[in-house]
Protein backbone atom coordinates (compact mmCIF):
# COMPACT_ATOMS: atom_id res chain seq x y z
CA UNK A 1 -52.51 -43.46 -25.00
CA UNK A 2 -49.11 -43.98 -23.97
CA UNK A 3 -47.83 -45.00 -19.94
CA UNK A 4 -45.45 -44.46 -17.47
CA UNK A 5 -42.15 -45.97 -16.58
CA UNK A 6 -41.43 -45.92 -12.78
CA UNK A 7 -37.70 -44.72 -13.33
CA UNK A 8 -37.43 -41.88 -15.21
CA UNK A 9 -33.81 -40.09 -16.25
CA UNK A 10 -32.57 -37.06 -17.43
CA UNK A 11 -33.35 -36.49 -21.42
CA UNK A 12 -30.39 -37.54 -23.91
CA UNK A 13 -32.22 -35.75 -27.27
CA UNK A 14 -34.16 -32.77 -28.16
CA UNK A 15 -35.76 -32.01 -31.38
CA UNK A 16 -37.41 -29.13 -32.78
CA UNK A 17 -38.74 -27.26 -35.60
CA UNK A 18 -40.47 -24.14 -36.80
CA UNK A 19 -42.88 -23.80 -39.03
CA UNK A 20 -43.91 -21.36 -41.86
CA UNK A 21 -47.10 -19.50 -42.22
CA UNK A 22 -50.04 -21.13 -42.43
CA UNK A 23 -48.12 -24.69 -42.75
CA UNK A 24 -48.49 -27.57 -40.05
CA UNK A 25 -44.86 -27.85 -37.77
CA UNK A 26 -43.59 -31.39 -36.90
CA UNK A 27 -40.38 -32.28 -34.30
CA UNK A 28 -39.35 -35.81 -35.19
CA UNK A 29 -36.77 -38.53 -33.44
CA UNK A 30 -35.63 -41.26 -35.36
CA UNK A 31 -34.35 -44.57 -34.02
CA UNK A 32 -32.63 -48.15 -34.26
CA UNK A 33 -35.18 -50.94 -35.19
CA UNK A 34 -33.99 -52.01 -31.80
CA UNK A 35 -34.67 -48.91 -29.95
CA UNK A 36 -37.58 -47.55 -27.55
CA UNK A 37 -38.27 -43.91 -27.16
CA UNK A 38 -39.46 -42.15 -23.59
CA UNK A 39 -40.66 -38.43 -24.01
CA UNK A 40 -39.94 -36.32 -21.37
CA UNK A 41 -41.15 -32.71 -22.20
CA UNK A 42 -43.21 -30.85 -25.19
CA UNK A 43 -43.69 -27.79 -25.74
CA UNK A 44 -45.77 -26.12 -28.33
CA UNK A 45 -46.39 -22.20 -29.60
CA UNK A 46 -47.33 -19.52 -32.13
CA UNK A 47 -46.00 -16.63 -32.62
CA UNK A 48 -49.51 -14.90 -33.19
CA UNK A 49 -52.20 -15.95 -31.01
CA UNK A 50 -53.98 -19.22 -32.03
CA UNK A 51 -55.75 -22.54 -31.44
CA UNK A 52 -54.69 -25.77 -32.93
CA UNK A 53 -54.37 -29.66 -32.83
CA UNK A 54 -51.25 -31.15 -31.18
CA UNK A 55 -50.87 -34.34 -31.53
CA UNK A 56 -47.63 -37.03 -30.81
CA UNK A 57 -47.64 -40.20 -32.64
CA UNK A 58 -44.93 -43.46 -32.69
CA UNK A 59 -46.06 -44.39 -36.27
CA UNK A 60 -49.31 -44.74 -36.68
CA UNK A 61 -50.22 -44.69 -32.95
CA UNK A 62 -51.42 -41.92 -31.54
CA UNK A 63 -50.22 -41.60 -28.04
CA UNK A 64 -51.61 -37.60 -26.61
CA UNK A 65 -53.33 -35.10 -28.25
CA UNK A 66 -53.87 -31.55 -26.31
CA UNK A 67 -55.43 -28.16 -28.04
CA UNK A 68 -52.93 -25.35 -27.81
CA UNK A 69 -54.26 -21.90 -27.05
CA UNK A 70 -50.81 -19.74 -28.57
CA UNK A 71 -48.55 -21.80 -26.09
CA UNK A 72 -47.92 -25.66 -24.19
CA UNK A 73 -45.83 -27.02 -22.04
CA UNK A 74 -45.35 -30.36 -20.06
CA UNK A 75 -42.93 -31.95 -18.67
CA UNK A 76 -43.97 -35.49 -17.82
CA UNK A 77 -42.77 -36.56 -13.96
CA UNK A 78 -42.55 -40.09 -15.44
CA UNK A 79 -41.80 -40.31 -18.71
CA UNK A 80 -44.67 -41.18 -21.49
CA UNK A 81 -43.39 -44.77 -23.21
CA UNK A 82 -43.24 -45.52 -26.87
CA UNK A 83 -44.82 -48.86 -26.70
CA UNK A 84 -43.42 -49.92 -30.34
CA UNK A 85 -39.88 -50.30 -30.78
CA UNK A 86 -37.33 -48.41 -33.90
CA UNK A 87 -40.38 -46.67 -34.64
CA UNK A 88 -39.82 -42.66 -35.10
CA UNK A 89 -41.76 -40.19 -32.58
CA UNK A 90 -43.25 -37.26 -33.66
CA UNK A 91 -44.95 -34.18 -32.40
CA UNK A 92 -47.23 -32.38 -34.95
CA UNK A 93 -48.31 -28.89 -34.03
CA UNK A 94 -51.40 -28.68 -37.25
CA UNK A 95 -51.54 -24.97 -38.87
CA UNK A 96 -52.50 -22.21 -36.33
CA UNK A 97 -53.51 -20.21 -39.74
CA UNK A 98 -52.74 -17.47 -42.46
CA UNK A 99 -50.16 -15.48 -41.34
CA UNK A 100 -49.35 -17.98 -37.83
CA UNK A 101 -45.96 -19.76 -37.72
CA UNK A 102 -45.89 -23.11 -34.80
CA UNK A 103 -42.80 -24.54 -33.41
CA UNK A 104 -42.75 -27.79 -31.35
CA UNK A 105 -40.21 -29.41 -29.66
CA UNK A 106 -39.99 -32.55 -27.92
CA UNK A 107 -37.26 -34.04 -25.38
CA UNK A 108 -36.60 -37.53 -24.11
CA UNK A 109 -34.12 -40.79 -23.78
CA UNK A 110 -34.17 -43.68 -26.08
């Protein structure tokens, strides 16, 4: 999983998405091949009440995964570090069900 900087700042970016019923809901932040994301904050719901999968990835690397019982937040003190560079981060909140809408959204500095 991902680490800790010692000097964390304010977040520059926020993304966020909602999804439709029954379908998966992913927040993504694209970057410069040059660039290295820090995630400062995600937050994760349902508009009905629910249990799924959320999991944040840089690629294909999996970097925290947390169940969320209808709502989530964190805010990380220190920031959690993208270890690989110009890759995209993403937050996928997996279907909370028939009739269940998720929306995710994810903050940080690159």
């Amino acid at each position: 999983m991902g680490t800790s900087i010692a000097t964390p700042r304010p977040s520059d970016w926020s993304e966020s998405t909602l999804g439709s019923d029954a379908a998966a809901a992913a927040a993504s932040h694209a970057v410069s091949a040059e660039t290295q994301h820090y995630l400062t904050m995600i937050t994760a719901s349902f508009d009905e009440a629910a249990v799924a999968l959320l999991t944040v990835t840089d690629g294909s690397t999996i970097f925290f995964r947390q169940h969320v019982h209808s709502q989530f937040e964190l805010s990380f003190d220190s920031p959690l570090t993208m270890f690989v560079r110009g890759k995209a981060i993403t937050a996928s909140l997996a279907s909370g069900g028939s009739g269940v809408a998720g929306q995710v959204t994810i903050a940080g500095y690159s």
